[in-house]
Protein backbone atom coordinates (compact mmCIF):
# COMPACT_ATOMS: atom_id res chain seq x y z
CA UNK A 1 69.82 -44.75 -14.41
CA UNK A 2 71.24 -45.96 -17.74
CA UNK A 3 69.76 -49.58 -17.04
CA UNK A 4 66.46 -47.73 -16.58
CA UNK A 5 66.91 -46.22 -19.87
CA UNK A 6 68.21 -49.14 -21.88
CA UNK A 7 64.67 -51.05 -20.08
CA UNK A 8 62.30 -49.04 -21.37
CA UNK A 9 64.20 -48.21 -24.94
CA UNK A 10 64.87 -52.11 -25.56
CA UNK A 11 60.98 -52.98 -24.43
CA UNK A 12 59.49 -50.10 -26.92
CA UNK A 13 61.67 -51.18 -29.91
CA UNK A 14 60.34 -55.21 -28.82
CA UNK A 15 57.09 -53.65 -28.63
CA UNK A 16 57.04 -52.02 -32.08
CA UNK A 17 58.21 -55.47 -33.75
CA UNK A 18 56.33 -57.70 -31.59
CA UNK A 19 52.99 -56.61 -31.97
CA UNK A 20 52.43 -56.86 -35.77
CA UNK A 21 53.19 -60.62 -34.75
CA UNK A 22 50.44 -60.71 -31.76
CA UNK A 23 47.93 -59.76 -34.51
CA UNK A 24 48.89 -62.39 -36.20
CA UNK A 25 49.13 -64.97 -33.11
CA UNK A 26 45.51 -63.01 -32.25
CA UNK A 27 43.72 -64.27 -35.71
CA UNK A 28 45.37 -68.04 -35.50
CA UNK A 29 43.76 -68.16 -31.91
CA UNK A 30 40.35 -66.48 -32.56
CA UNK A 31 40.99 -63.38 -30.23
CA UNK A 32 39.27 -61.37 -32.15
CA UNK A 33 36.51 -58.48 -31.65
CA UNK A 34 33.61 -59.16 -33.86
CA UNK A 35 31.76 -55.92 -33.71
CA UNK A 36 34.88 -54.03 -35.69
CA UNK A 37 34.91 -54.71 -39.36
CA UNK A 38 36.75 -56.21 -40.70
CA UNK A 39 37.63 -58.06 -36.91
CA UNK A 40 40.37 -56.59 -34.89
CA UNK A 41 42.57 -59.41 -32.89
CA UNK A 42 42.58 -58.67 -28.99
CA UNK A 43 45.88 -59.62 -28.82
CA UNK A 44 47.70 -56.71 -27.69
CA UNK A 45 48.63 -58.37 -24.08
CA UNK A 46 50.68 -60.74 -25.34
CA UNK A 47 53.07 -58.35 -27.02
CA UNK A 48 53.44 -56.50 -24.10
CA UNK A 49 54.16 -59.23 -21.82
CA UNK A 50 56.53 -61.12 -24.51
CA UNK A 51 58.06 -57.53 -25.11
CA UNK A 52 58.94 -56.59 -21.30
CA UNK A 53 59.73 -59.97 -20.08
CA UNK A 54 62.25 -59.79 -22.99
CA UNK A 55 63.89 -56.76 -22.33
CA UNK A 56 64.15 -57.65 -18.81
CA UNK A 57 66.36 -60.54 -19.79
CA UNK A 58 68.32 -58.87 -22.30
CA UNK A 59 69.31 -55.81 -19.65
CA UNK A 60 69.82 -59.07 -16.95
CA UNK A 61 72.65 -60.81 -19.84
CA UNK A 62 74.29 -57.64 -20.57
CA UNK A 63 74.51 -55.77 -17.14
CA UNK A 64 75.69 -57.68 -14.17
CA UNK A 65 73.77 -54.53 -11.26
CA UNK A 66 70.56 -54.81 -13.08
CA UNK A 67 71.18 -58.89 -13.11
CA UNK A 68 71.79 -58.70 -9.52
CA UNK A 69 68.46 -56.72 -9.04
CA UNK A 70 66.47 -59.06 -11.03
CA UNK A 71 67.95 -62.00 -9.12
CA UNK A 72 67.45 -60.85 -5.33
CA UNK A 73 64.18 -59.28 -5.92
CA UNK A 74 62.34 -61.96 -7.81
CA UNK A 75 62.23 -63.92 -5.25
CA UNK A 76 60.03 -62.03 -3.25
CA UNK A 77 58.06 -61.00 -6.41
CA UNK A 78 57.77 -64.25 -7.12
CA UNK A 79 53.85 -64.70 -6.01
CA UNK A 80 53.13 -61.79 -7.68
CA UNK A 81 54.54 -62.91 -11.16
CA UNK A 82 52.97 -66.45 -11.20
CA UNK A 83 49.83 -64.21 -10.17
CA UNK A 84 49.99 -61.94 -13.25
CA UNK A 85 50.53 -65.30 -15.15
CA UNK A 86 47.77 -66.62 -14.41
CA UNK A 87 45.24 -63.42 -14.56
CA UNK A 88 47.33 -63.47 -18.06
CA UNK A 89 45.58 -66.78 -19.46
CA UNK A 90 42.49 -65.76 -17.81
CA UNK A 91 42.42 -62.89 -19.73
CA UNK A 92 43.48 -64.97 -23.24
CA UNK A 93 40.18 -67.25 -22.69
CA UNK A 94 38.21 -64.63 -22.04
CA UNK A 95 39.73 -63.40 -25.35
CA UNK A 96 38.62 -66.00 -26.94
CA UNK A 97 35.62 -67.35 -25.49
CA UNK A 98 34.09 -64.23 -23.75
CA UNK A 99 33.44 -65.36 -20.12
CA UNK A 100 30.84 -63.92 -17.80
CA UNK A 101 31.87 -61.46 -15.02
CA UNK A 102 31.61 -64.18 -12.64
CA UNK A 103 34.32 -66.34 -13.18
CA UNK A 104 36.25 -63.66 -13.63
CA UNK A 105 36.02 -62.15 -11.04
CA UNK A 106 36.27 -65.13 -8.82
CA UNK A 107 39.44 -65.83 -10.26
CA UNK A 108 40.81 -62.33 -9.27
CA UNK A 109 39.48 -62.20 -5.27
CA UNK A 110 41.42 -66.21 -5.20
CA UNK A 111 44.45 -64.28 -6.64
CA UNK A 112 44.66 -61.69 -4.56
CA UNK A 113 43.44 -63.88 -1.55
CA UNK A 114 46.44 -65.94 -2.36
CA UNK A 115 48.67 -63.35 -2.48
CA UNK A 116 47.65 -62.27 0.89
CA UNK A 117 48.10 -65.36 2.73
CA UNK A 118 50.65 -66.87 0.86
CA UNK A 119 52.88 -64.52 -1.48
CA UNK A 120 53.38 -61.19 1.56
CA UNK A 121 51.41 -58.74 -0.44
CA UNK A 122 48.94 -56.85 1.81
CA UNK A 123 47.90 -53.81 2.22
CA UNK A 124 48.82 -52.80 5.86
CA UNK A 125 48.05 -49.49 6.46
CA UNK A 126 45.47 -47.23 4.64
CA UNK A 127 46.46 -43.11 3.76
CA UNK A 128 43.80 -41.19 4.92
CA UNK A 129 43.64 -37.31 4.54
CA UNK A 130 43.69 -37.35 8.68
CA UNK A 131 46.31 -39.72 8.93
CA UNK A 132 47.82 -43.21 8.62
CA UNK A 133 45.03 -46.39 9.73
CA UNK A 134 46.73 -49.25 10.85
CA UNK A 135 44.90 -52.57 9.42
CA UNK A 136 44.19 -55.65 11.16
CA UNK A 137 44.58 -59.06 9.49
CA UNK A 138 41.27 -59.30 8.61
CA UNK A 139 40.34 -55.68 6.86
CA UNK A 140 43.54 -55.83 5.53
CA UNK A 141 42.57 -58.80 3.66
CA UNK A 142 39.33 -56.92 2.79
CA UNK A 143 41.24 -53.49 1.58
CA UNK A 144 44.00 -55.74 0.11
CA UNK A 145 40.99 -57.81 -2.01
CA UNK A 146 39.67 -54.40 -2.89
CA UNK A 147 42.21 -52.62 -3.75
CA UNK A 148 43.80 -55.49 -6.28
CA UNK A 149 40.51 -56.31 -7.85
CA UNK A 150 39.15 -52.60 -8.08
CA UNK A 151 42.51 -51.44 -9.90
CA UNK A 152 42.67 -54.63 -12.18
CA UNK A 153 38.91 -53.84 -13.45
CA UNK A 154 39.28 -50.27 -13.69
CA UNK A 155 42.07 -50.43 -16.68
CA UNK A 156 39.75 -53.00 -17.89
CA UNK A 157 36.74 -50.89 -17.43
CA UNK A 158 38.63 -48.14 -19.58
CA UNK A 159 39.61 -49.97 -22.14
CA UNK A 160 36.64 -48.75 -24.22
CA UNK A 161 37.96 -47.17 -27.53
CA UNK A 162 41.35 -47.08 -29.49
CA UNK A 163 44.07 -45.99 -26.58
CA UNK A 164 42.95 -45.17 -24.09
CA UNK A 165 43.34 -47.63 -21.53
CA UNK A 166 46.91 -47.97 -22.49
CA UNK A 167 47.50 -44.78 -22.55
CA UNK A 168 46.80 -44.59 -18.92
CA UNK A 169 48.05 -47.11 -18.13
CA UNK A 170 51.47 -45.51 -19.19
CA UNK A 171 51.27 -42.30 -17.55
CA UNK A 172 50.33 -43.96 -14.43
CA UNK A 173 53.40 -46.74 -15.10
CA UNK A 174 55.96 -44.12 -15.46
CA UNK A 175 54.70 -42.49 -12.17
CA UNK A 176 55.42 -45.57 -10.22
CA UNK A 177 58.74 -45.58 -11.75
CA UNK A 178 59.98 -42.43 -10.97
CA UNK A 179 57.91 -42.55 -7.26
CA UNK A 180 60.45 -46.25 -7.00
CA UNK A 181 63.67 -44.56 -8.04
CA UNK A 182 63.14 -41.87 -5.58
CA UNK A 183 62.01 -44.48 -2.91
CA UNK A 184 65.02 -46.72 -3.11
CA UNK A 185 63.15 -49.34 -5.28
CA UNK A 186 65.16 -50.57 -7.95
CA UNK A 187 63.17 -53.85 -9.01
CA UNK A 188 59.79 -51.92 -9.32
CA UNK A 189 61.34 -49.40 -11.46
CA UNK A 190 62.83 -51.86 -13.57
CA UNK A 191 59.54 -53.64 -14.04
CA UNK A 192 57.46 -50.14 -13.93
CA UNK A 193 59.39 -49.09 -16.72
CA UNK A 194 59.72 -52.30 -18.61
CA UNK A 195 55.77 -52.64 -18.77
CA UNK A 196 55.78 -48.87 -19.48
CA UNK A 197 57.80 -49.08 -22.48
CA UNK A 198 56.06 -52.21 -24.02
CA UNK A 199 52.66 -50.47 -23.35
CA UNK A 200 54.33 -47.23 -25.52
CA UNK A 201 55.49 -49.70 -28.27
CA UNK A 202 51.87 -51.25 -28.55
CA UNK A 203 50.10 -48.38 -28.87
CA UNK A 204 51.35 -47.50 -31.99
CA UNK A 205 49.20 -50.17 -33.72
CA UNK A 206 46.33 -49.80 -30.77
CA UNK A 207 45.79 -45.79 -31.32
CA UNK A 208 43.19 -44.97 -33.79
CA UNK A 209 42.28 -46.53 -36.02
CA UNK A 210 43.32 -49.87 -34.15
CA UNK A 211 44.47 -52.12 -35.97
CA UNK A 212 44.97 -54.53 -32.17
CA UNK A 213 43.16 -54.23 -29.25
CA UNK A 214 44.56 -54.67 -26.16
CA UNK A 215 41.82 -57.20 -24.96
CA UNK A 216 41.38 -58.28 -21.36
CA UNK A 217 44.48 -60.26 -21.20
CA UNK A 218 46.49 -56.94 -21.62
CA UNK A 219 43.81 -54.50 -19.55
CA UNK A 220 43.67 -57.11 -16.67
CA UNK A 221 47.28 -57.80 -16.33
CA UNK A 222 48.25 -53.71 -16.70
CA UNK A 223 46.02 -53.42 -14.17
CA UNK A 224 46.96 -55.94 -12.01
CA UNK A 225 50.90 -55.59 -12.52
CA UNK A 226 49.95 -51.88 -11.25
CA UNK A 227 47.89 -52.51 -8.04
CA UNK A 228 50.22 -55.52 -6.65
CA UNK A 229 53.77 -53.54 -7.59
CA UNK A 230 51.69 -50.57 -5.73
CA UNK A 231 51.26 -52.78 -2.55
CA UNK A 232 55.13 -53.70 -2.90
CA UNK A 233 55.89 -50.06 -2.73
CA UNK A 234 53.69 -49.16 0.14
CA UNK A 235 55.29 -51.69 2.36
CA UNK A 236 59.10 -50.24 1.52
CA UNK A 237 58.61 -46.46 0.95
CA UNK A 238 57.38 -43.64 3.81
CA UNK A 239 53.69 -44.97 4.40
CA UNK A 240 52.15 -41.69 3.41
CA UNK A 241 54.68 -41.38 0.45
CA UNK A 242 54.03 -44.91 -1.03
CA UNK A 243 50.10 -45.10 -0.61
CA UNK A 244 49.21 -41.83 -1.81
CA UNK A 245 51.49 -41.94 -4.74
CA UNK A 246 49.64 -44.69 -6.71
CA UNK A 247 46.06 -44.06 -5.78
CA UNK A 248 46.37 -40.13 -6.99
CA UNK A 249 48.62 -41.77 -10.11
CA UNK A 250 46.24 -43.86 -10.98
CA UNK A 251 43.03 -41.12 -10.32
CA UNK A 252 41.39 -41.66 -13.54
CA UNK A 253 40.82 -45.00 -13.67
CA UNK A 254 39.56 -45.44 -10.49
CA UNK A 255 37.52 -41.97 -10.45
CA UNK A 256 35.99 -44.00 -13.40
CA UNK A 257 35.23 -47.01 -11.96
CA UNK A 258 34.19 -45.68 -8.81
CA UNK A 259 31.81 -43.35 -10.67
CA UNK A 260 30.78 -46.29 -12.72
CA UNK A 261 29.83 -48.33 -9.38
CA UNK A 262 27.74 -45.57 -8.04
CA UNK A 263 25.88 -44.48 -11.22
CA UNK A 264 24.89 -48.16 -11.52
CA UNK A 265 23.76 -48.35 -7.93
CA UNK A 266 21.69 -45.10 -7.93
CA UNK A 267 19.78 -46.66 -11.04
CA UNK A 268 19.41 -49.74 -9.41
CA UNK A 269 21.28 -51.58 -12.15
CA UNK A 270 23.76 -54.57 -11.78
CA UNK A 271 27.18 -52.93 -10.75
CA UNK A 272 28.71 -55.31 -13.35
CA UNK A 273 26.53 -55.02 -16.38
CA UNK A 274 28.42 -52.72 -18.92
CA UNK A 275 26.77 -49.42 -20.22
CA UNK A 276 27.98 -46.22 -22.10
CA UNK A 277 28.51 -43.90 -19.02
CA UNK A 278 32.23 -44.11 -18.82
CA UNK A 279 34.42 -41.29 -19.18
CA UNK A 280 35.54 -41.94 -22.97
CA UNK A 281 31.85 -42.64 -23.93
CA UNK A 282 30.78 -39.56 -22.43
CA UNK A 283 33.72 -37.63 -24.59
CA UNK A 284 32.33 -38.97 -27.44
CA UNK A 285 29.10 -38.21 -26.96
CA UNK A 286 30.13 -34.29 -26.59
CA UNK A 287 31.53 -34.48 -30.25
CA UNK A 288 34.93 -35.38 -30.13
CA UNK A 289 36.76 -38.26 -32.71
CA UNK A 290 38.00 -40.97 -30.93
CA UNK A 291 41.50 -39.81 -31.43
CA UNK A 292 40.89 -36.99 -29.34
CA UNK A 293 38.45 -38.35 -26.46
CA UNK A 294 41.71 -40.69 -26.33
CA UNK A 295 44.09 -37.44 -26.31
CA UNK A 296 41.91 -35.83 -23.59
CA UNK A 297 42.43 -38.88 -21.19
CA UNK A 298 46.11 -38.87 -21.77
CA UNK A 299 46.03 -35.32 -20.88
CA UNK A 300 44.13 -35.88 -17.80
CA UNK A 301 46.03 -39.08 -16.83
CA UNK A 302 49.51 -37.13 -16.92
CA UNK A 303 47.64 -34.22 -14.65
CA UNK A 304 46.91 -37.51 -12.02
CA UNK A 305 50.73 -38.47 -12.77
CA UNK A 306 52.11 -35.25 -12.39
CA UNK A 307 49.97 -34.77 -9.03
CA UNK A 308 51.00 -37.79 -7.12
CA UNK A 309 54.65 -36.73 -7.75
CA UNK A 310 53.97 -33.85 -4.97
CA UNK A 311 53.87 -36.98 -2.06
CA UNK A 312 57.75 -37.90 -2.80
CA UNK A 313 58.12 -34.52 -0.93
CA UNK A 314 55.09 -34.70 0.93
CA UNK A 315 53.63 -31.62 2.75
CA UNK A 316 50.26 -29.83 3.31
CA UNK A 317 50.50 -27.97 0.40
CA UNK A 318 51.03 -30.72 -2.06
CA UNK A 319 48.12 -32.67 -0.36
CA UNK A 320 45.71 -29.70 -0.52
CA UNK A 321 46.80 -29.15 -4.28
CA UNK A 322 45.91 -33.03 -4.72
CA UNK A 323 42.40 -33.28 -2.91
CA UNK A 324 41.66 -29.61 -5.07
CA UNK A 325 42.34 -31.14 -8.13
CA UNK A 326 40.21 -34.64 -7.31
CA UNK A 327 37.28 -32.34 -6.50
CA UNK A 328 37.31 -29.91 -9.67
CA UNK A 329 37.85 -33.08 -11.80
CA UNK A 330 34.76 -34.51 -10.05
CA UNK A 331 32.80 -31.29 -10.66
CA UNK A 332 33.99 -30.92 -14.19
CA UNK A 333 32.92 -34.32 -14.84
CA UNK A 334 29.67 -33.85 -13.32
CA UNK A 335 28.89 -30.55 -15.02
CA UNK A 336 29.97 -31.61 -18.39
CA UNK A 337 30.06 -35.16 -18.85
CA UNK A 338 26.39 -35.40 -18.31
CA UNK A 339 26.33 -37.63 -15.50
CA UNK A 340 22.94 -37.34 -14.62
CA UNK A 341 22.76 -40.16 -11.88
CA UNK A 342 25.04 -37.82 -10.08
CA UNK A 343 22.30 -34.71 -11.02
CA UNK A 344 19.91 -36.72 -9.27
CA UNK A 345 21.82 -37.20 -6.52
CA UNK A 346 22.74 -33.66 -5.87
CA UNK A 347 19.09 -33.23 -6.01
CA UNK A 348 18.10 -35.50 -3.18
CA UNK A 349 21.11 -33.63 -1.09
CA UNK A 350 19.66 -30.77 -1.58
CA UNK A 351 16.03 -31.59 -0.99
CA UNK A 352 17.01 -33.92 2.50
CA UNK A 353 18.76 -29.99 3.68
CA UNK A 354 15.36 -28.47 3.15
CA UNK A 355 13.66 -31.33 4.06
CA UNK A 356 11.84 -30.71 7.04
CA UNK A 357 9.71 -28.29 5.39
CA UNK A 358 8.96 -30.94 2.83
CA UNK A 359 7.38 -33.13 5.94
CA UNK A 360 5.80 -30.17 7.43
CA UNK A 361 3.28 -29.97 4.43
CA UNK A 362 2.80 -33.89 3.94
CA UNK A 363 2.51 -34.01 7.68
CA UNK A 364 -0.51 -31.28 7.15
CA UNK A 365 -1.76 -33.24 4.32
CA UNK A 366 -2.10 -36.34 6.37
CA UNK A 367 -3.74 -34.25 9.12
CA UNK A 368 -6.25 -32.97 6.45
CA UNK A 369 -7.52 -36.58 5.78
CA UNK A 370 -8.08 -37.54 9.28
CA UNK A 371 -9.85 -34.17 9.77
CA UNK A 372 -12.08 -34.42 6.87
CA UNK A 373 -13.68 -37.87 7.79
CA UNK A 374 -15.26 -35.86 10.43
CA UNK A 375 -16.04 -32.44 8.00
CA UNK A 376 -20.06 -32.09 8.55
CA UNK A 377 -20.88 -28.86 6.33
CA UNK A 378 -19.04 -27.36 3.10
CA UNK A 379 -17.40 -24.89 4.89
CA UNK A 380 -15.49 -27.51 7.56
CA UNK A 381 -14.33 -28.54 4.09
CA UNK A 382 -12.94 -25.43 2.98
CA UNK A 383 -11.57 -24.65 5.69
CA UNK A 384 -9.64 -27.91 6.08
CA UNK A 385 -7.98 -27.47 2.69
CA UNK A 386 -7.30 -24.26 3.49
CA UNK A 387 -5.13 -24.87 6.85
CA UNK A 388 -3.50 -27.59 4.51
CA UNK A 389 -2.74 -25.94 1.69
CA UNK A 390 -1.43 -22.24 2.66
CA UNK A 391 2.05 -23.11 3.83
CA UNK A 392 2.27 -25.31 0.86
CA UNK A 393 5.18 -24.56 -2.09
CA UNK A 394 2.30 -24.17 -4.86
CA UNK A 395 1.78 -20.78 -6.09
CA UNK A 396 -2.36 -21.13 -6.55
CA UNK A 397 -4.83 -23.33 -4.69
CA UNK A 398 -8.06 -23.68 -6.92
CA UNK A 399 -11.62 -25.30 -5.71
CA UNK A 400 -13.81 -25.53 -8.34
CA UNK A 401 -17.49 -26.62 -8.37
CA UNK A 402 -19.96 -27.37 -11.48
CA UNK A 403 -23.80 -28.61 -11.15
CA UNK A 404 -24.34 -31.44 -12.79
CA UNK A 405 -27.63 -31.18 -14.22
CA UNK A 406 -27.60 -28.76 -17.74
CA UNK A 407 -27.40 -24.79 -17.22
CA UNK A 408 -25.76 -25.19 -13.31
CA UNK A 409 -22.77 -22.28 -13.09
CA UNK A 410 -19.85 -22.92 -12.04
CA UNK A 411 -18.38 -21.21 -9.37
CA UNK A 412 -14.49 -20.85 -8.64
CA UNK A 413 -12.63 -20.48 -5.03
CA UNK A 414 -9.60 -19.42 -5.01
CA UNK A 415 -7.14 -19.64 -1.76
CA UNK A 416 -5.71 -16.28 -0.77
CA UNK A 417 -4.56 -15.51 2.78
CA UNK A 418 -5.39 -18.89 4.23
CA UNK A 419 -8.80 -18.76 3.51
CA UNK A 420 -10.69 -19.73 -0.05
CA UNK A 421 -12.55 -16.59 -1.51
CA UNK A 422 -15.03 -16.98 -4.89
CA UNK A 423 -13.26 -15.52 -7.69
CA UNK A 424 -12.23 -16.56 -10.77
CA UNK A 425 -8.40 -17.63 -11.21
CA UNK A 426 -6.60 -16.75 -14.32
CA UNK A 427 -4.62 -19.53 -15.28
CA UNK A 428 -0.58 -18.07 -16.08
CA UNK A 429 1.20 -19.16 -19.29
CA UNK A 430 4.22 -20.36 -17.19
CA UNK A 431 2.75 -22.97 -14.71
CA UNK A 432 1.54 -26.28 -14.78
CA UNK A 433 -0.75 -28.25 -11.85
CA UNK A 434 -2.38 -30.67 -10.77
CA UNK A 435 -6.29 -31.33 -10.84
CA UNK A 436 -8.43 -33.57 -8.74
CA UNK A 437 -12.00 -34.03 -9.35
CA UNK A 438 -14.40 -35.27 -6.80
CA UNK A 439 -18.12 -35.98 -6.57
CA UNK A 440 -20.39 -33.73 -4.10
CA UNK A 441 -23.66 -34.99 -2.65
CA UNK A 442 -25.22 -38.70 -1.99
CA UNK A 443 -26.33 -38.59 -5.68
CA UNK A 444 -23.19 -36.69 -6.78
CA UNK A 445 -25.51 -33.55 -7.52
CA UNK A 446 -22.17 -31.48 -8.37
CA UNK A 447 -18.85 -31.74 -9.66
CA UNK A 448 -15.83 -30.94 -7.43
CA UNK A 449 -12.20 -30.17 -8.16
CA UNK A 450 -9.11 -29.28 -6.62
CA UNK A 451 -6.66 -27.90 -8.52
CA UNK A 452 -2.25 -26.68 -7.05
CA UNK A 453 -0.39 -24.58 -9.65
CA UNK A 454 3.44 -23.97 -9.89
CA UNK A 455 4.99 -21.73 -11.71
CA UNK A 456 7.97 -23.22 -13.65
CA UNK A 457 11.45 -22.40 -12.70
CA UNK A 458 10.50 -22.61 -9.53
CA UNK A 459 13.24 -24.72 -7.54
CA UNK A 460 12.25 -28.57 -7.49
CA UNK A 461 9.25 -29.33 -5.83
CA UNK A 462 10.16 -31.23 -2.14
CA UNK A 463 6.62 -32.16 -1.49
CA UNK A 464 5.20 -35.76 -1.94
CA UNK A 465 2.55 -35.52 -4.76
CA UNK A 466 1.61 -39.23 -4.19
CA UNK A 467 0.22 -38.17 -0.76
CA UNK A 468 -1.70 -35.71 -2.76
CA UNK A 469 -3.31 -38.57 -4.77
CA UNK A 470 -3.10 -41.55 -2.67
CA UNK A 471 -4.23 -40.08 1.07
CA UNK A 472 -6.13 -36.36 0.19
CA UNK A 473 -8.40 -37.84 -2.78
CA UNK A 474 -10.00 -40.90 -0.85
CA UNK A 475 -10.49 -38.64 1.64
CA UNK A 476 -11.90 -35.87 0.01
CA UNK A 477 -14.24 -37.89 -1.82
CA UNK A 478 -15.66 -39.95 1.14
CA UNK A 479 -16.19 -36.36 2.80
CA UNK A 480 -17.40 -34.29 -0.16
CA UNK A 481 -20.45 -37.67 -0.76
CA UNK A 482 -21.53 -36.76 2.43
CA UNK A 483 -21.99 -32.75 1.72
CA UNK A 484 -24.50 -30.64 0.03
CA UNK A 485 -22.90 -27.92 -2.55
CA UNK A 486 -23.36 -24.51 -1.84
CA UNK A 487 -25.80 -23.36 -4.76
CA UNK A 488 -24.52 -24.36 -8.14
């Protein structure tokens, strides 16, 4: 346990010193964020790679166990290493020359293709709340392509304001450290809680103000360092222990992304076009500083922590306590985030329960149109609006007819127990409707109109008001040209 200790002290003191010399390095190479002023280097990945690797190596020359752990396990972490290398420089360029998504993200399914086929990193089995799946080669590719690429984007994805992505990215680090030591995982602790305290050391220049970002080089390879080192675990540890553990750890994030992925579909959006709907936008849109919106997802990142320590010990209990937690954090976020995509999609739930009484009326409303085409006298008419409309959800059902030449009256029919009686209709202060005018007669000797009323705070309206316009009108006027008006 002391090596662990002397790790993550020795990488937050490198930290500390090293990152005042990654701004530096950041302005020499151009990484720099334009939209601050003055510009704030993007830098902050390279001081927490230079400042782990480093403390790694100093722990490895002073202490011959944690030497010997470095030396058997990197072997077999080996692919996963030159992988984070290379995500690493991606993430430098991008830095500097601000790729597209595409490339990106190409780079990141070869990576984690490659680490499949090549470097022993797959994700076998999949935790499910009924059980353990067992993968075959080929959705194991797919969940291990997934699962590498979804986690890498989601740090990057939160990396929105000063800390925050860091931040996380700690609380979720120290949770695969302790989840390793209590596995039997030495190297993934020692490399868990290198990164961890590196990430600590930078963000006391990254928490606000910033004066250095952490820039894609750092959010990709914190989140890429976490999914593959994840995958490790989960092929060493109790299968339900080691799988659960990191996706509850690293809840927020993901929650986030996958949020982020659905809001953008229900719009109709491109998933990978950026927008202000993430979780520390939406905190600052309720008010709060950008200190605390960061303070707030540190809070809720070491609830996720502390919740995916109940699967070391796993039992119903502790799994009921997790899935609880996931599902109050979705509501709260729902409720008071102001995630309205997710409003709207509550809405449609709701409407496709009660929805059969939605295609009841439009079904009637459809019937009405055939039924008028053959409506010979007024009253057929009536009658056929009538046996439409008197299931319907509107609270008032209006005809309305005016002469057209000077002095005509106008008379008013108002729908009351299936059947439209002359009397005139009171509109209320609280309801809004819908009018349709029509012409009566060959020469259009009258003025027609339907008119539906709703009171407001009704609950949402299920029927189809397009039938109302696009099928009922036509018909209504073909029928009502063919009529004389009752006297007018």
């Amino acid at each position: 346990m002391r090596s662990y200790l002397l790790t993550f002290v020795a990488a937050l003191a490198l930290g500390l010193v090293l990152t005042p010399f990654a701004i530096r390095v950041g302005r020499r190479l151009g990484m720099l964020d334009a939209s601050a002023e003055p510009a704030i280097p993007r830098s902050g990945g390279l001081a927490i790679v230079a400042a782990a690797a480093l403390a790694l190596l100093a722990l490895a020359a002073a202490f011959a166990p944690a030497r010997y752990i470095l030396r058997q396990g990197l072997a077999q972490l080996e692919p996963v290493l030159w992988a984070g290398g290379a995500l690493l420089i991606l993430g430098i360029v991008d830095d500097i020359k601000r790729l597209t998504a595409t490339p990106k993200f190409a780079v990141e399914i070869l990576l984690a293709t490659a680490l499949f086929l090549f470097g022993g990193v797959r994700a076998s089995t999949l935790w499910l709340p009924l059980g353990i799946v067992d993968l075959g080669p080929v959705l194991g590719l797919i969940v291990t392509i997934v699962w590498i690429v979804g986690v890498t984007n989601a740090f990057n994805l939160l990396d929105g304001i000063d800390g925050v992505a860091g931040g996380a990215a700690v609380f979720a680090l120290l949770a695969m450290f302790v989840s390793s030591v209590a596995l039997g995982q030495p190297l993934v602790a020692l490399l868990t809680v290198a990164i961890a305290g590196a990430t600590l050391g930078f963000l006391r220049y990254n928490f606000a103000p910033a004066r250095i970002y952490l820039g894609d080089a750092g959010s990709l390879f914190l989140g890429f360092m976490l999914a593959t080192l994840a995958i490790e675990g989960s092929q060493k540890g109790p299968a339900i222990v080691a799988l659960a553990i990191p996706l509850v750890a690293f809840g927020l994030p993901v929650l986030d992304t996958g949020v982020a992925v659905v809001r953008r579909a229900l719009r109709g959006a491109p998933i990978f076009t950026g927008d202000r709907g993430h979780v520390h936008h939406r905190l600052l849109d309720l008010g709060l500083s950008p200190a605390q919106a960061a303070i707030t997802v540190y809070a809720v990142s070491a609830a996720f922590a502390l919740a995916s320590m109940l699967f070391i010990n796993p039992n119903v209990r502790g799994m009921a306590v997790v899935l609880t937690m996931v599902g109050v954090a979705s509501w709260l976020a729902v409720r008071y985030l102001h995630l309205h995509e997710f409003a709207e999609l509550a809405r449609l739930a709701r409407r496709g329960m009660t929805q059969t009484q939605a295609i009841a009326f439009n079904v009637e409303l459809r019937k009405a149109a055939v039924a008028l085409r053959s409506a010979a006298s007024w009253d057929e008419f009536t009658a056929t609006l009538a046996h439409a409309f008197t299931e319907s959800e509107f609270d008032g059902v209006r005809l309305t007819l005016r002469a057209t030449a000077a002095g005509g009256r106008r008379r008013d029919f108002e729908l009351e127990d299936g059947v439209f009686r002359e009397q005139a209709r009171v509109a209320a202060d609280d309801e809004w409707g819908i009018h349709i005018p029509f012409q009566i007669g060959p020469l259009g000797g009258a003025h027609g109109e339907l008119a539906v009323f709703r009171r407001y705070g009704r609950r949402p309206l299920l029927a189809d008001l397009n039938l109302l316009i696009e099928t009922l009108r036509p018909a209504m006027e073909a029928a009502a040209a063919r009529l004389e008006a009752p006297g007018t």
